[in-house]
C-alpha atoms as a PDB file:
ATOM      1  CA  UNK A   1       8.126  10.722  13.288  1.00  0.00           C
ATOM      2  CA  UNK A   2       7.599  12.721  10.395  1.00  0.00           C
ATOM      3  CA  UNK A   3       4.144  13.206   8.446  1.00  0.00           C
ATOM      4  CA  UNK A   4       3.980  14.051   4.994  1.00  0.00           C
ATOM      5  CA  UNK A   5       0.600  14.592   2.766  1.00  0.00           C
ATOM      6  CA  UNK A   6       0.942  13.020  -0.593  1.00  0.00           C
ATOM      7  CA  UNK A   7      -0.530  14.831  -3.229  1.00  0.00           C
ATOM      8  CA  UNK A   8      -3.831  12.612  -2.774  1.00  0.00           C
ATOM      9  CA  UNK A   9      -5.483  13.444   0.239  1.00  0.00           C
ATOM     10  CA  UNK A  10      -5.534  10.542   2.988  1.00  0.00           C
ATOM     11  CA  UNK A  11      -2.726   9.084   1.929  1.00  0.00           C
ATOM     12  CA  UNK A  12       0.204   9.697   4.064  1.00  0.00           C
ATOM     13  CA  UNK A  13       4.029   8.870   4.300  1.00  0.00           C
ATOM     14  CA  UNK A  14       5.417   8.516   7.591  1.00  0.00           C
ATOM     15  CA  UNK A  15       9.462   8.454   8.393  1.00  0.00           C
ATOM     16  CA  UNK A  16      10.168   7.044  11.841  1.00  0.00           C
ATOM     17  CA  UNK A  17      13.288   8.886  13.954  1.00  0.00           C
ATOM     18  CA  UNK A  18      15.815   5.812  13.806  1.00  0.00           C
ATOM     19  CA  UNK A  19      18.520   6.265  16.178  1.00  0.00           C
ATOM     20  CA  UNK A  20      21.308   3.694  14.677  1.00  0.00           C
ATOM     21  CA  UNK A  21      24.743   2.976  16.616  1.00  0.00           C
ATOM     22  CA  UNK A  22      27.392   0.410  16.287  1.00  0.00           C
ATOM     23  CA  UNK A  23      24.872  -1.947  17.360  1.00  0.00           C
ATOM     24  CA  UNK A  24      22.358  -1.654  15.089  1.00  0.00           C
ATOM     25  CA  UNK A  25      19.211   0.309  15.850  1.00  0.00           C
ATOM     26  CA  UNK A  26      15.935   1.483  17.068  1.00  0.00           C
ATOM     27  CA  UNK A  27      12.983   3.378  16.461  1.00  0.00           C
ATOM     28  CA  UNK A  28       9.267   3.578  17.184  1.00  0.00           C
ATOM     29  CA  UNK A  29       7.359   2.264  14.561  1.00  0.00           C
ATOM     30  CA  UNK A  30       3.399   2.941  15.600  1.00  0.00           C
ATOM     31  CA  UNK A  31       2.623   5.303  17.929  1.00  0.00           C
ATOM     32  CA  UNK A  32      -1.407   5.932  18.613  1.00  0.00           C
ATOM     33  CA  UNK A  33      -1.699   8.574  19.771  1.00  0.00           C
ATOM     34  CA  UNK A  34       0.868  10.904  17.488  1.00  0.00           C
ATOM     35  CA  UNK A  35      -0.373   9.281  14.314  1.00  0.00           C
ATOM     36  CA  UNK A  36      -4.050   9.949  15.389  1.00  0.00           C
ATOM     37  CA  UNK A  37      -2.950  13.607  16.069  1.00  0.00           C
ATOM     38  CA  UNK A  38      -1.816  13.756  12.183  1.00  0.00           C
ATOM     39  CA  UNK A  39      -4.286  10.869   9.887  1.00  0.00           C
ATOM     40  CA  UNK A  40      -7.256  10.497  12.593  1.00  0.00           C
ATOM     41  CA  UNK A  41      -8.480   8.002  14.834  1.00  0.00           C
ATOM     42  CA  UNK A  42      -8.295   4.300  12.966  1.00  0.00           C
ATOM     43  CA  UNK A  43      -8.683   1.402  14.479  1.00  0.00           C
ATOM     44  CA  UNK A  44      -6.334  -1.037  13.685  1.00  0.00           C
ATOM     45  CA  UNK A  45      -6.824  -4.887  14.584  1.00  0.00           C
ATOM     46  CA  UNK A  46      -4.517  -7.155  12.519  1.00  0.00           C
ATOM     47  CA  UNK A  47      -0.811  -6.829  11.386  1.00  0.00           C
ATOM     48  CA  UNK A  48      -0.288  -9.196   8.139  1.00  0.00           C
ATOM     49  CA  UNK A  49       3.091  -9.811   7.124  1.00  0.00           C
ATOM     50  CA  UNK A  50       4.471 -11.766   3.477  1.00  0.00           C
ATOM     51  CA  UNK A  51       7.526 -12.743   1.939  1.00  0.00           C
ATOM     52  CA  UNK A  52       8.123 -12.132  -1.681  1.00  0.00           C
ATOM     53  CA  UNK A  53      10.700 -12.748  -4.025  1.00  0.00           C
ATOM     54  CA  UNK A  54      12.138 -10.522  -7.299  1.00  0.00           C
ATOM     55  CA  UNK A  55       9.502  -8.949  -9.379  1.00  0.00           C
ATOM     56  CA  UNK A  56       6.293 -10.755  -7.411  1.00  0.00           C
ATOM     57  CA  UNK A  57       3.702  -8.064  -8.070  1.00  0.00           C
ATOM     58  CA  UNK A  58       1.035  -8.439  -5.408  1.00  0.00           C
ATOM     59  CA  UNK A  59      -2.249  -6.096  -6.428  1.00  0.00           C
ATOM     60  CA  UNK A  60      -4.101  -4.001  -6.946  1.00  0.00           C
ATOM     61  CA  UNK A  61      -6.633  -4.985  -4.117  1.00  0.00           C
ATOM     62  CA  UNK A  62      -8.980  -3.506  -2.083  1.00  0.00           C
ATOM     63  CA  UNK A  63     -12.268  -4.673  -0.124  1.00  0.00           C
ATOM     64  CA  UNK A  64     -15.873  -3.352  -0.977  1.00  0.00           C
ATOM     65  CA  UNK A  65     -18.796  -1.774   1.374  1.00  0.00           C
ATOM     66  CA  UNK A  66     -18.427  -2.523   4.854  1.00  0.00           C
ATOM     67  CA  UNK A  67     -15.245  -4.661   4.431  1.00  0.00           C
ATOM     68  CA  UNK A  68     -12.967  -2.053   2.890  1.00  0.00           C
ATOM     69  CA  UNK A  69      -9.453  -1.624   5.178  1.00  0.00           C
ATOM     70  CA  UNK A  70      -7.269   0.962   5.631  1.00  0.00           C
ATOM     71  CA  UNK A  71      -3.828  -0.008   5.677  1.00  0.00           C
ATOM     72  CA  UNK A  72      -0.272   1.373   7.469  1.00  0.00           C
ATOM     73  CA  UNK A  73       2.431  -0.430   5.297  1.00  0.00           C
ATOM     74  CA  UNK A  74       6.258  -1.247   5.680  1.00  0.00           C
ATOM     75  CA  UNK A  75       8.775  -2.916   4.659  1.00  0.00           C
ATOM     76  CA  UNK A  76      11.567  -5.216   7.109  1.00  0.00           C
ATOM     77  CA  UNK A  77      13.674  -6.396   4.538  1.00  0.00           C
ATOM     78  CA  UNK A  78      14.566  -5.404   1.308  1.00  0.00           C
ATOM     79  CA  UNK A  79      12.737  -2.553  -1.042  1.00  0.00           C
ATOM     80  CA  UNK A  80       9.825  -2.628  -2.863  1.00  0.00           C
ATOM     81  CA  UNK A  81       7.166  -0.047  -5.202  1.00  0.00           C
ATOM     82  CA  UNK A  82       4.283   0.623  -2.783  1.00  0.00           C
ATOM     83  CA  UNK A  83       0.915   2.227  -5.034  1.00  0.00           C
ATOM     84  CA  UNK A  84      -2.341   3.390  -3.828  1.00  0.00           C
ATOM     85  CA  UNK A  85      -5.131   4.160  -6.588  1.00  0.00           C
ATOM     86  CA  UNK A  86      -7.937   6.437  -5.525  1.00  0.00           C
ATOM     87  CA  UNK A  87     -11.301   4.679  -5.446  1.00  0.00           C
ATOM     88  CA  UNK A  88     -13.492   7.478  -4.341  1.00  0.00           C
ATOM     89  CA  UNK A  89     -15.765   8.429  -6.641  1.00  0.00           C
ATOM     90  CA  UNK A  90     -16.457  11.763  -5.686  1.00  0.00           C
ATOM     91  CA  UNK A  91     -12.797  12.358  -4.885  1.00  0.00           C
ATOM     92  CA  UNK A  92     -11.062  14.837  -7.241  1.00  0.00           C
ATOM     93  CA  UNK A  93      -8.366  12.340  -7.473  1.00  0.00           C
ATOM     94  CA  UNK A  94     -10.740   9.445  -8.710  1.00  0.00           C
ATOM     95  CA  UNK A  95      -8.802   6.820 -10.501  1.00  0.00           C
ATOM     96  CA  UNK A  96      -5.097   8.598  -9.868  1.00  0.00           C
ATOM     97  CA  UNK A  97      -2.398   6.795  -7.947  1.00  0.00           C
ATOM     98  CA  UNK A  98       0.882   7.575  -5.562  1.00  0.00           C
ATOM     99  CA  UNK A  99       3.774   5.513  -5.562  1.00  0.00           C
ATOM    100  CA  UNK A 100       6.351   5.558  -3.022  1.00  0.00           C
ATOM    101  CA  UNK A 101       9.685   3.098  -2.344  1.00  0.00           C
ATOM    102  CA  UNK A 102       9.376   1.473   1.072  1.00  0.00           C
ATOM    103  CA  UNK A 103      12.940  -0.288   1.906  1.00  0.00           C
ATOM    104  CA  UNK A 104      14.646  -1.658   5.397  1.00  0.00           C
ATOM    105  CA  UNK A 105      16.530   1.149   4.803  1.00  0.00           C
ATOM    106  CA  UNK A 106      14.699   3.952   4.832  1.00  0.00           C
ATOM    107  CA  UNK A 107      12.378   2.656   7.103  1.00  0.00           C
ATOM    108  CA  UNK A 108       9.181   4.664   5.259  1.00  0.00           C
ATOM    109  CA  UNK A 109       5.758   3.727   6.173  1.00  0.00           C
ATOM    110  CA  UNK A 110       2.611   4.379   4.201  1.00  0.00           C
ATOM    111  CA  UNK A 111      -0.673   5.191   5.113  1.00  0.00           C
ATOM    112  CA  UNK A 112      -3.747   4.323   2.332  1.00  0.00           C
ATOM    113  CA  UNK A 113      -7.015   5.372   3.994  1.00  0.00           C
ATOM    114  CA  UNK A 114     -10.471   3.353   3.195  1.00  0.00           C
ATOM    115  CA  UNK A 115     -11.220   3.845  -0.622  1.00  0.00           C
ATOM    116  CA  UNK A 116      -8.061   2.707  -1.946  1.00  0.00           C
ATOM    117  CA  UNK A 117      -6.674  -0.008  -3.919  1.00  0.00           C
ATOM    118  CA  UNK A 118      -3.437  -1.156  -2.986  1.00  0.00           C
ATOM    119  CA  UNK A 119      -0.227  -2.991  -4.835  1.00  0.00           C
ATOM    120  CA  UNK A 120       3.287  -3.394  -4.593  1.00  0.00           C
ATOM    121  CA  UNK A 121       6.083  -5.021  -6.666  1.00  0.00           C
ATOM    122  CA  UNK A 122       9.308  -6.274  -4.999  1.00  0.00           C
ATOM    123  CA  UNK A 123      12.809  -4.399  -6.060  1.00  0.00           C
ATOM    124  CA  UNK A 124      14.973  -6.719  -4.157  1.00  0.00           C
ATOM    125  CA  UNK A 125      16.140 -10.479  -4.307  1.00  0.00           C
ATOM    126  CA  UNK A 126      13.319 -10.649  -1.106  1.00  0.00           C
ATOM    127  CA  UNK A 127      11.063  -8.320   0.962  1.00  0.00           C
ATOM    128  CA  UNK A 128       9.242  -9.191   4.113  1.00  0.00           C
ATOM    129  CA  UNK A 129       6.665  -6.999   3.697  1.00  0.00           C
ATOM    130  CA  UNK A 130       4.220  -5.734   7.187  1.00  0.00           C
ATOM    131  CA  UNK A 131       0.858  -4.315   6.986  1.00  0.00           C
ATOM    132  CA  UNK A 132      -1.746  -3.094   9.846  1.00  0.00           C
ATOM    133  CA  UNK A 133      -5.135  -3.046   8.534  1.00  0.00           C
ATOM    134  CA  UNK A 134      -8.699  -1.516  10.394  1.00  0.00           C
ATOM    135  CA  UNK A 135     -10.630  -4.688   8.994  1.00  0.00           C
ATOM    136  CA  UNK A 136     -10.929  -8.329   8.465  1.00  0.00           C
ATOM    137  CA  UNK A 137     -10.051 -10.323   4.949  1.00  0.00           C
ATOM    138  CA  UNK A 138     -13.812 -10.854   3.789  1.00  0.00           C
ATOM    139  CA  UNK A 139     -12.719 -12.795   0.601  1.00  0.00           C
ATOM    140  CA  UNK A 140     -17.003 -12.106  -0.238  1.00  0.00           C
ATOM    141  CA  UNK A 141     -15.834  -8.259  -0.684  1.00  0.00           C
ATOM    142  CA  UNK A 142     -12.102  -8.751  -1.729  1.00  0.00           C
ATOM    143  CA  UNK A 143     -12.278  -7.370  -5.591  1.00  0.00           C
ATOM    144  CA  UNK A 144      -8.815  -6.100  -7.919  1.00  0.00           C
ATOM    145  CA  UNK A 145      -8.098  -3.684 -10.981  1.00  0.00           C
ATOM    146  CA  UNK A 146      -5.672  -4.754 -13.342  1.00  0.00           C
ATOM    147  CA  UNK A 147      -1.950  -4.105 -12.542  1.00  0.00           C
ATOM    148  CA  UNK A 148      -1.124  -2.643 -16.271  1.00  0.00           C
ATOM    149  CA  UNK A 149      -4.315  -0.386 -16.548  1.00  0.00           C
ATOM    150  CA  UNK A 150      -3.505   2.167 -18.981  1.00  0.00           C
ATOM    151  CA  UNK A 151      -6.059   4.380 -17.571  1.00  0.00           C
ATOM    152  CA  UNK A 152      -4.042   4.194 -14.597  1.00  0.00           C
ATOM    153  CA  UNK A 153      -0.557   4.260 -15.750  1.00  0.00           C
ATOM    154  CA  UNK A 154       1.440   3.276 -12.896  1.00  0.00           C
ATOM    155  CA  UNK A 155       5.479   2.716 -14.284  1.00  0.00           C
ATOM    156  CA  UNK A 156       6.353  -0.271 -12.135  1.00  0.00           C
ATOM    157  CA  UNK A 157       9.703   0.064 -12.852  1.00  0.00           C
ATOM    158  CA  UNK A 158      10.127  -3.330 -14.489  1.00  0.00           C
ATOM    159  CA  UNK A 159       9.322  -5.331 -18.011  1.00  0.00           C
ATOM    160  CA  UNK A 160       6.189  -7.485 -17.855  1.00  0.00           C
ATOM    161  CA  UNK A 161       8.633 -10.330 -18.665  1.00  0.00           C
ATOM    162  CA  UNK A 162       9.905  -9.543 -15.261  1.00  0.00           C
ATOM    163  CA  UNK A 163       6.773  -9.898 -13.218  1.00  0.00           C
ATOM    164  CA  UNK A 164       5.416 -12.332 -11.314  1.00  0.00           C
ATOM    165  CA  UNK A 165       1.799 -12.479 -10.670  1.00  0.00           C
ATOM    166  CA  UNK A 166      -1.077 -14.961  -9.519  1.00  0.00           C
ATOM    167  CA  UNK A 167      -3.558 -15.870 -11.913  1.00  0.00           C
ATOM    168  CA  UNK A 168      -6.118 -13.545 -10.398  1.00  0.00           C
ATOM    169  CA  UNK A 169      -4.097 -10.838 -10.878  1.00  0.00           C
ATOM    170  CA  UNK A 170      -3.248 -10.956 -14.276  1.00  0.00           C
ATOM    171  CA  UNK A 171      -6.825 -11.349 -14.732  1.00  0.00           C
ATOM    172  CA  UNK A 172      -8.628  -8.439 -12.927  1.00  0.00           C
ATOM    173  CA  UNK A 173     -10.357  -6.097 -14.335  1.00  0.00           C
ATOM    174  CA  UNK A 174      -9.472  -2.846 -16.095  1.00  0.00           C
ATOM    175  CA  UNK A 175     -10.370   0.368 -14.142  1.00  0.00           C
ATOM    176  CA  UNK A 176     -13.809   1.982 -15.168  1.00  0.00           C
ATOM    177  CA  UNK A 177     -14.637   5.654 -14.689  1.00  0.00           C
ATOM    178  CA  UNK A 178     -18.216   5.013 -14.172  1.00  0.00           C
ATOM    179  CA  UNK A 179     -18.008   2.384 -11.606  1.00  0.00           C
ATOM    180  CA  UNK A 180     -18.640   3.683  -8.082  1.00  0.00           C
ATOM    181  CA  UNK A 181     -16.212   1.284  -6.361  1.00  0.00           C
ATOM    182  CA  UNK A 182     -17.220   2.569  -2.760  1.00  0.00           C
END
């Protein structure tokens, strides 16, 4: 596997070796002890996995205090916009974000350390979308900034006409530089 720094530090994109033949193909998709040897020792206890449709727009999330995850990310069918906006206060990337396409194609994995809020926004008719996280869901500590933040400025890609989002998303709140979200 390969182990590329984004420009925000902690937050990693990882390309598996695939080894594809007329049969399809294969490749190792988590391995402890070589991702510990890049990111660090994390602890991961639950894979989630969900199925989206066409412009869904899932985000931005995150978890507060003692509840916030990290999260290792893929996609096993079809593409979508993966975005990770730094939460760290102290961090001298507070409040900037990273954007990456994940696909069944490219096989890309991402890696968004504690801190972090996370989104994505499908490109593709469907994606099946699989993440490992180093937490439980607390919904007590689950909290979201708004997809369209300005302050932000993430370019999903696609008109607003085109998204689909739950009710809580549409209605989170905008991203303030004097909160200390962690």
């Amino acid at each position: 596997m390969n182990y590329k720094q984004t420009e925000i530090d902690g937050v990693w994109v990882i390309e598996p070796t695939v080894f594809r033949d007329a049969r399809g193909y294969f490749m190792e998709a988590f391995k402890k002890e070589e991702f510990d040897a890049h990111i660090g020792e994390v602890n991961f206890i639950q894979d989630n996995e969900s199925k989206s449709s066409m412009g869904v727009l899932r985000g931005l999330h995150y978890q507060q205090g003692e509840y916030s995850q990290a999260k290792l990310v893929r996609v096993i069918y079809g593409r979508v916009l993966d975005v990770a906006v730094d939460l760290r206060h102290n961090s001298p990337t507070f409040g900037r974000h990273v954007s990456i396409e994940l696909n069944d194609e490219n096989k890309r994995q991402f890696f968004i350390p504690r801190g972090f809020a996370h989104g994505f926004l499908v490109l593709s008719d469907e994606a099946t979308f699989m993440y490992k996280v180093d937490n439980v869901y607390a919904p007590q500590s689950e909290a979201s900034l708004r997809y369209n933040d300005p302050a932000i400025g993430i370019d999903w890609g696609m008109g607003e006409e085109q998204l689909l989002l739950s009710a809580k998303d549409q209605a989170a709140p905008l991203f303030d530089k004097e909160k200390r979200y962690f």
